[in-house]
C-alpha atoms as a PDB file:
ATOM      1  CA  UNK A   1     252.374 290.930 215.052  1.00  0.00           C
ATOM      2  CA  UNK A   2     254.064 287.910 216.441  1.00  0.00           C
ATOM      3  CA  UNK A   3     255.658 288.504 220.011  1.00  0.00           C
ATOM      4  CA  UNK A   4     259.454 288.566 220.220  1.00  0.00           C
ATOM      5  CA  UNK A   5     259.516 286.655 223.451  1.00  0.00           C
ATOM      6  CA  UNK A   6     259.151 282.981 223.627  1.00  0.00           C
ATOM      7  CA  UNK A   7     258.982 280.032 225.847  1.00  0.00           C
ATOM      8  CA  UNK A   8     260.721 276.691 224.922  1.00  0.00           C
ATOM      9  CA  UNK A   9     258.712 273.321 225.287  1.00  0.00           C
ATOM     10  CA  UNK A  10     260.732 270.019 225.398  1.00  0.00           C
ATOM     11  CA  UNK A  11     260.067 266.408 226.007  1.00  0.00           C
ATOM     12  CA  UNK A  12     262.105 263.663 224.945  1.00  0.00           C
ATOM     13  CA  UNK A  13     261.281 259.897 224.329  1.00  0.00           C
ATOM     14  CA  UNK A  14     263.075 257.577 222.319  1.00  0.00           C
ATOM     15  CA  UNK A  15     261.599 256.104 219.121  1.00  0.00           C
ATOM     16  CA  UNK A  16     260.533 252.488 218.500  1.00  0.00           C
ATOM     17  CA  UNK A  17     264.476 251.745 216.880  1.00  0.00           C
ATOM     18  CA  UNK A  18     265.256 252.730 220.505  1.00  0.00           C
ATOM     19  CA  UNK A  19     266.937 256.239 219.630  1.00  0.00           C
ATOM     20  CA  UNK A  20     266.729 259.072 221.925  1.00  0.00           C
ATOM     21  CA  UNK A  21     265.245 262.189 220.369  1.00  0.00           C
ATOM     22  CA  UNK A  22     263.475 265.428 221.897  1.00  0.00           C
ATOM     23  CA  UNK A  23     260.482 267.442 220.398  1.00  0.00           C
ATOM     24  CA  UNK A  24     261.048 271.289 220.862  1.00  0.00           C
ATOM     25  CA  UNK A  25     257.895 273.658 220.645  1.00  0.00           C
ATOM     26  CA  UNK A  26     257.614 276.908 220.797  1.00  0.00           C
ATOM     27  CA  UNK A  27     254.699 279.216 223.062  1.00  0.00           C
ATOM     28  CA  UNK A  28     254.149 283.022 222.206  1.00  0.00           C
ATOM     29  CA  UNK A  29     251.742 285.944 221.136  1.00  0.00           C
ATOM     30  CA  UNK A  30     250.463 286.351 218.075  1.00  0.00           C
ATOM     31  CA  UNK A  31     247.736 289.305 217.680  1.00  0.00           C
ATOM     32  CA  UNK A  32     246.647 288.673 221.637  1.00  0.00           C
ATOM     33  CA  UNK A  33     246.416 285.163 221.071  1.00  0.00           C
ATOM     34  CA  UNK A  34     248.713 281.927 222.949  1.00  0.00           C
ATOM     35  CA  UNK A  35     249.918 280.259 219.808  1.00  0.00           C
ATOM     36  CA  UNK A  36     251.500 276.784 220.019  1.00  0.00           C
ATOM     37  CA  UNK A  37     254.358 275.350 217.467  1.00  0.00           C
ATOM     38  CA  UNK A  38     256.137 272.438 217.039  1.00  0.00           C
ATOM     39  CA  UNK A  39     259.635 273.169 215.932  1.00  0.00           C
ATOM     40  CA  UNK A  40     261.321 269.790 215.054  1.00  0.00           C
ATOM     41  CA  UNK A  41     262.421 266.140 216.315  1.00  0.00           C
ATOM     42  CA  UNK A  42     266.092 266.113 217.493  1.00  0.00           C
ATOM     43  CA  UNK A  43     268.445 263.388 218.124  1.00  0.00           C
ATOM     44  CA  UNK A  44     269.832 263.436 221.383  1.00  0.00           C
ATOM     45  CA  UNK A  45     273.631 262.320 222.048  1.00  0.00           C
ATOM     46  CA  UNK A  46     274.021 262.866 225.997  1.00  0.00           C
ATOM     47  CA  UNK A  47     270.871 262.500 227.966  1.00  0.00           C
ATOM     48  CA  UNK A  48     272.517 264.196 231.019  1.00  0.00           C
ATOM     49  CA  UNK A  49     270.698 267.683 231.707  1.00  0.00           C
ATOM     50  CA  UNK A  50     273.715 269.735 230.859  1.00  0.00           C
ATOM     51  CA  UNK A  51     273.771 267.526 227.308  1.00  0.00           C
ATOM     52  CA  UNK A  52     270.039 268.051 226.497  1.00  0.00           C
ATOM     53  CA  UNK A  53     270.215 272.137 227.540  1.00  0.00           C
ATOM     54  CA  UNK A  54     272.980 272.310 225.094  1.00  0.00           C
ATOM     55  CA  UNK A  55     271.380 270.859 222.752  1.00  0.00           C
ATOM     56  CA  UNK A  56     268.432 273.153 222.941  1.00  0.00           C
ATOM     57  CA  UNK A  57     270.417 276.140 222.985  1.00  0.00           C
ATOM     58  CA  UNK A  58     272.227 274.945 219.870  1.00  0.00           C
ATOM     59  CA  UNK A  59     268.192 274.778 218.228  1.00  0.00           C
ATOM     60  CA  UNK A  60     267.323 277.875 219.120  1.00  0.00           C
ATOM     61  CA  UNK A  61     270.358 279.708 217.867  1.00  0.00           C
ATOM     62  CA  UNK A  62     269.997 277.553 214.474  1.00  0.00           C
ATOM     63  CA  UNK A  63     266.111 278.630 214.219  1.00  0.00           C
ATOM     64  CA  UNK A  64     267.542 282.422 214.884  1.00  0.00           C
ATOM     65  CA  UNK A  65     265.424 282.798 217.817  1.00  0.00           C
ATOM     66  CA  UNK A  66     267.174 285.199 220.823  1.00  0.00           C
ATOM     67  CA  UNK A  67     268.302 283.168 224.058  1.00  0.00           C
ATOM     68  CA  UNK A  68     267.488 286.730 225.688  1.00  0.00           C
ATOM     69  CA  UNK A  69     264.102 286.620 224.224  1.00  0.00           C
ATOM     70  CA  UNK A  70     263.351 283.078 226.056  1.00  0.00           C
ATOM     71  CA  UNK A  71     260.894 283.954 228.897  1.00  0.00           C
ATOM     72  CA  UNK A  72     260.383 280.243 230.286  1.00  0.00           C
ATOM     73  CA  UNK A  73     260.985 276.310 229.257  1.00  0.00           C
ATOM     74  CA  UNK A  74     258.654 273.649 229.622  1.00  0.00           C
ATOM     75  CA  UNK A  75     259.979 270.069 230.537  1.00  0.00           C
ATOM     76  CA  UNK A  76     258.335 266.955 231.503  1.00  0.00           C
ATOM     77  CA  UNK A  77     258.920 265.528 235.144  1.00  0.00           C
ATOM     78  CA  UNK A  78     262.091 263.392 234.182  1.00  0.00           C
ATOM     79  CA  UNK A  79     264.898 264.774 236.420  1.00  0.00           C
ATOM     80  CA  UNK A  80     267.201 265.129 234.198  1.00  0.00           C
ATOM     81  CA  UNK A  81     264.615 267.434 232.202  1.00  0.00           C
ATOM     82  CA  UNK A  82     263.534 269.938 234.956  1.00  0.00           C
ATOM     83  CA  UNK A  83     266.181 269.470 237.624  1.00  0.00           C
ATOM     84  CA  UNK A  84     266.501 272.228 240.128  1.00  0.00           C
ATOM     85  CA  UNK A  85     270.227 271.600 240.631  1.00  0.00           C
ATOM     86  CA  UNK A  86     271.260 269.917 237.313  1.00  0.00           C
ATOM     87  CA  UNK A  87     268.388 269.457 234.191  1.00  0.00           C
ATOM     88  CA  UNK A  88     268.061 271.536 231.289  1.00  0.00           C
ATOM     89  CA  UNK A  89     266.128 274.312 233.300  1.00  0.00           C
ATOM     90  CA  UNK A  90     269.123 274.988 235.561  1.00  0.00           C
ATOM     91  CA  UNK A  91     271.821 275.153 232.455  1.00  0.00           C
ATOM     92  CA  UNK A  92     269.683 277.365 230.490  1.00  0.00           C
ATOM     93  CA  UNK A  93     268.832 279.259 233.502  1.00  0.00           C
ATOM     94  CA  UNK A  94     272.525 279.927 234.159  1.00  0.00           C
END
């Protein structure tokens, strides 16, 4: 049985055309086990934090995952991704 609670893993990069995108996976339980999944490549418009968290939660509600099922978010070190006071892990937080 796959676990209704997930965590949401994000890094963004920008291609070799020079376009921003972000890679979203997805962590959870399945039968006792940490699965891992890749979700999808997503152009990004607004590289702020509060752009990029949007964005995410915009994903997840397409995929018809739960926002109250998300149990933590994985971000690379880039400010803007895992700012305390204003990257994606603050807007989602809030």
């Amino acid at each position: 049985m796959l676990s209704k609670f997930f965590i949401i893993l994000a890094d963004e990069t920008c291609d070799i055309s020079r376009i921003e995108q972000m890679s979203l996976c997805v962590s959870y339980i399945d039968n006792g086990f940490i699965k891992e999944n890749f979700l999808e490549f997503v152009l990004i418009y607004d590289a702020s934090g509060k752009g990029m968290a949007y964005t995410i939660i915009r994903e997840i509600g397409k995929l018809r995952l739960k926002m109250e099922n998300l149990i933590g978010q994985g971000y690379d070190r880039a400010s803007a991704m895992s700012g305390l006071y204003s990257g994606i892990q603050k807007y989602i937080r809030d």
